[in-house]
Protein backbone atom coordinates (compact mmCIF):
# COMPACT_ATOMS: atom_id res chain seq x y z
CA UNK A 1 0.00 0.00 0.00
CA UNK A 2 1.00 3.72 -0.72
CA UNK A 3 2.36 5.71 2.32
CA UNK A 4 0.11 8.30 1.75
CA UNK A 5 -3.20 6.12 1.39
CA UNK A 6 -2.35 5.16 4.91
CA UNK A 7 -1.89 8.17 6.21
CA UNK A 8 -5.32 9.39 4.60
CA UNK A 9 -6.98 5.87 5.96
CA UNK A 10 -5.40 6.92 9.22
CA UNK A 11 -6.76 10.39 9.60
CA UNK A 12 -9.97 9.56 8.47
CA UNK A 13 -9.57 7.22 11.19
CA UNK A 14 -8.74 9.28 13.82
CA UNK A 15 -11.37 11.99 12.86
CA UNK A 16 -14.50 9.72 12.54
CA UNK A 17 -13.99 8.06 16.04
CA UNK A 18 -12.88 11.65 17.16
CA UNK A 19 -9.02 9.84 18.89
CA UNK A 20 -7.65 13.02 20.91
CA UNK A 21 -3.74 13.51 19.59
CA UNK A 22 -1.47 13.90 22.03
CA UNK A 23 -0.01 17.50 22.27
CA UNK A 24 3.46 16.78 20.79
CA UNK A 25 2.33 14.83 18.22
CA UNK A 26 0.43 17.24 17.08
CA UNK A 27 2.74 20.04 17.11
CA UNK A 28 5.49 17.71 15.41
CA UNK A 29 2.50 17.32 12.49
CA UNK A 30 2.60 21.68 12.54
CA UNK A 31 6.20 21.67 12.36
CA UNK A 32 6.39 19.09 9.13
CA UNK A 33 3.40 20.87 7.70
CA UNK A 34 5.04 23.92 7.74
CA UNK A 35 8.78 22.39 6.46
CA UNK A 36 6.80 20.55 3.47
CA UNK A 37 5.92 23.79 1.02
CA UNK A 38 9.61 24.83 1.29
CA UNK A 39 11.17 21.62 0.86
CA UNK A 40 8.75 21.19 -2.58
CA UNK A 41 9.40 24.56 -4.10
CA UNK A 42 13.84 22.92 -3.06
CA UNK A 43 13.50 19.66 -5.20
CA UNK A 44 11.36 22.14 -7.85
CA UNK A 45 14.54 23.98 -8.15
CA UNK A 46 16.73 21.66 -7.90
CA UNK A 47 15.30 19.55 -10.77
CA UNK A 48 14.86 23.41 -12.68
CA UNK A 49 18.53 23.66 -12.58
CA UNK A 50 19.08 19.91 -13.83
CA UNK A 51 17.12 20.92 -17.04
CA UNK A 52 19.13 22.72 -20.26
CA UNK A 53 17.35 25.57 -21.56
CA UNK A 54 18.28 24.98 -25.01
CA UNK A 55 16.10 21.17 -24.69
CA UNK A 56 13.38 23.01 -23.24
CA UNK A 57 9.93 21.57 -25.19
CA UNK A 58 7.07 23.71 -25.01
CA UNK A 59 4.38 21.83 -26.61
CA UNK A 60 0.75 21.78 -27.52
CA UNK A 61 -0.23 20.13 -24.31
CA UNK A 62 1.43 22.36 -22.09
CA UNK A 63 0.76 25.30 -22.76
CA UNK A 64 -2.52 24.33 -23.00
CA UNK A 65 -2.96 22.73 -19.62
CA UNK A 66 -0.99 26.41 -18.11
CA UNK A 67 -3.98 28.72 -20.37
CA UNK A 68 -6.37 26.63 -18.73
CA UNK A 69 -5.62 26.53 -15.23
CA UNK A 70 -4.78 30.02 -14.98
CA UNK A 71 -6.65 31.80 -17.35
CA UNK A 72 -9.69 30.06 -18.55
CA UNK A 73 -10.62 28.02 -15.70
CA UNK A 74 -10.46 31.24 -13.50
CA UNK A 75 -12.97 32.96 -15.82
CA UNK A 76 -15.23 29.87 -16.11
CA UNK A 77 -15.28 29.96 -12.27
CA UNK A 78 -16.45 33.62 -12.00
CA UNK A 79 -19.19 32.86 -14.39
CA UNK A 80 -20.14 29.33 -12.69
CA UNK A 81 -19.66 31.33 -8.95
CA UNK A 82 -22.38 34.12 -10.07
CA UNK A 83 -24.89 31.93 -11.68
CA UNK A 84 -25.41 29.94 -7.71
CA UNK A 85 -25.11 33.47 -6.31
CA UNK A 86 -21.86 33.57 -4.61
CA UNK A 87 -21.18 37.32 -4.30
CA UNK A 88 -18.38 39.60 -2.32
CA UNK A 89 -15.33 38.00 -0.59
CA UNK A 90 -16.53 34.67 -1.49
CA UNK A 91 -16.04 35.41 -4.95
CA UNK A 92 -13.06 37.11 -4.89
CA UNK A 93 -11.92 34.41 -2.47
CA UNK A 94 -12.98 31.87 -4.81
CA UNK A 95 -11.55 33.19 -7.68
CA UNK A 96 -8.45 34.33 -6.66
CA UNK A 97 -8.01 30.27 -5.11
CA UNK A 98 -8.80 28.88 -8.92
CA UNK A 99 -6.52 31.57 -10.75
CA UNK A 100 -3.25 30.19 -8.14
CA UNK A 101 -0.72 28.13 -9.93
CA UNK A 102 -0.33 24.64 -10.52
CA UNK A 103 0.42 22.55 -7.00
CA UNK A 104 4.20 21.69 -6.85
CA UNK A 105 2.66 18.17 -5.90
CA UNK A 106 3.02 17.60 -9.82
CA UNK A 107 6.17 17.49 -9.48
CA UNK A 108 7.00 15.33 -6.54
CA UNK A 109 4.75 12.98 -7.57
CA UNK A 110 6.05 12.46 -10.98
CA UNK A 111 9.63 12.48 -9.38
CA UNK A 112 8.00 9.98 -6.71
CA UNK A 113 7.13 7.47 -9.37
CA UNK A 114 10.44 7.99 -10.91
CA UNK A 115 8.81 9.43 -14.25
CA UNK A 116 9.43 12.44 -16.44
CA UNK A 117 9.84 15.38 -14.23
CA UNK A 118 10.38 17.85 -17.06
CA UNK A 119 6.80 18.66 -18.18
CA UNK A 120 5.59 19.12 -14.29
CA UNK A 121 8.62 21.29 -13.56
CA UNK A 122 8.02 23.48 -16.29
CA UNK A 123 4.38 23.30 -15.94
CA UNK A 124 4.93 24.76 -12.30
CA UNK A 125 7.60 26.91 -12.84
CA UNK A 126 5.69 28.82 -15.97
CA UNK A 127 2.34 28.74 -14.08
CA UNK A 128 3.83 30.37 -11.24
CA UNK A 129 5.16 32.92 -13.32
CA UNK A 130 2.28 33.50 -15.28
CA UNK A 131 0.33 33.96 -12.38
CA UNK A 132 2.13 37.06 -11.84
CA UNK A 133 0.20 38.34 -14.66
CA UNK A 134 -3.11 36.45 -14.31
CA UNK A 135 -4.33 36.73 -10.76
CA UNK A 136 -4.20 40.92 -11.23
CA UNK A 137 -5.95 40.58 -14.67
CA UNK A 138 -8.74 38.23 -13.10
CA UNK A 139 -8.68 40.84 -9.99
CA UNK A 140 -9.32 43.23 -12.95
CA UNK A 141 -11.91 41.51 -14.50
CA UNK A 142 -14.01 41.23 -11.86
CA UNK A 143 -13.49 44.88 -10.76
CA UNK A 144 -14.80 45.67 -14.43
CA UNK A 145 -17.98 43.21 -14.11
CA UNK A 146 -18.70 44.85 -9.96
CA UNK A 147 -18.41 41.83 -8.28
CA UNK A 148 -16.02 42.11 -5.76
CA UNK A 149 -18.05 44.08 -3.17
C-alpha cells in the first residue's frame, strides 16, 4: 500500500472516532506541515537547474494545460460562482483560489514514481510565473464586471 493512502486511511480514522492527539504529536505534524511547502518549491529547483534551456519543449499540451488553469478556468469559475449566487469575498476568495498556480505536488509525484519530471517542472515553474500576470488581470476583470463588493 501507498504511504500516503495510509496516512489518509489513518486520519480519516482518527477523525471519525474523534481519537484526541497527544499534544506533541500534534505540534510535530505543525512543524512538518510547515517544512513541506519549502522543501517542494527545493526539489522544484533543484530539478529546474538539472534541465538545459536549449532542450526546453514547449508543446501543444502544455501550454494548454498552463492557459487553462490560470486563465480560462479562472474565468469559467467567476461565471459558474455568479450563476449559484456567490457574491463579495466569497467570490473574490474563490476566484483568486482557482486563478493560483499549478500545486508543486506535480512534481513530486512524478519524481515519486520515478517518471518524467520535465513537463511538471516546467508546468509549475511557468504557471507560477504566469500567475504574476493572471491573478491581477482576473482581480481586474471582476473589478470591471462589480463583483467584488
Amino acid at each position: 500500500m501507498n504511504p500516503n493512502i495510509i496516512a489518509i486511511l489513518l486520519g480519516i480514522f482518527v477523525f471519525v472516532f474523534s481519537i484526541p492527539i497527544p499534544n506533541v504529536v500534534n505540534q510535530l505534524l505543525d512543524y512538518i506541515a510547515a517544512m513541506f511547502a519549502p522543501l517542494s518549491m527545493i526539489i522544484i529547483g533543484c530539478s529546474l537547474a538539472d534541465i538545459q534551456l536549449k532542450a526546453l519543449s514547449f508543446n501543444r499540451l502544455l501550454i494548454l494545460a498552463i492557459l487553462l488553469k490560470n486563465f480560462i478556468y479562472p474565468i469559467f469559475s467567476i461565471f459558474i460562482l455568479i450563476s449559484l449566487g456567490v457574491t463579495g469575498t466569497s467570490l473574490l476568495t474563490t476566484v483568486i483560489l482557482t486563478s493560483c498556480p499549478v500545486a508543486g505536488l506535480v512534481v513530486l509525484f512524478t519524481l515519486e514514481s520515478k517518471g518524467d519530471a520535465e513537463p511538471g517542472i516546467l508546468l509549475v515553474s511557468l504557471s507560477t510565473i504566469l500567475s504574476l500576470i493572471t491573478i491581477p488581470f482576473i482581480i481586474f476583470f471582476l473589478n470591471f464586471l462589480h463583483l467584488n463588493s
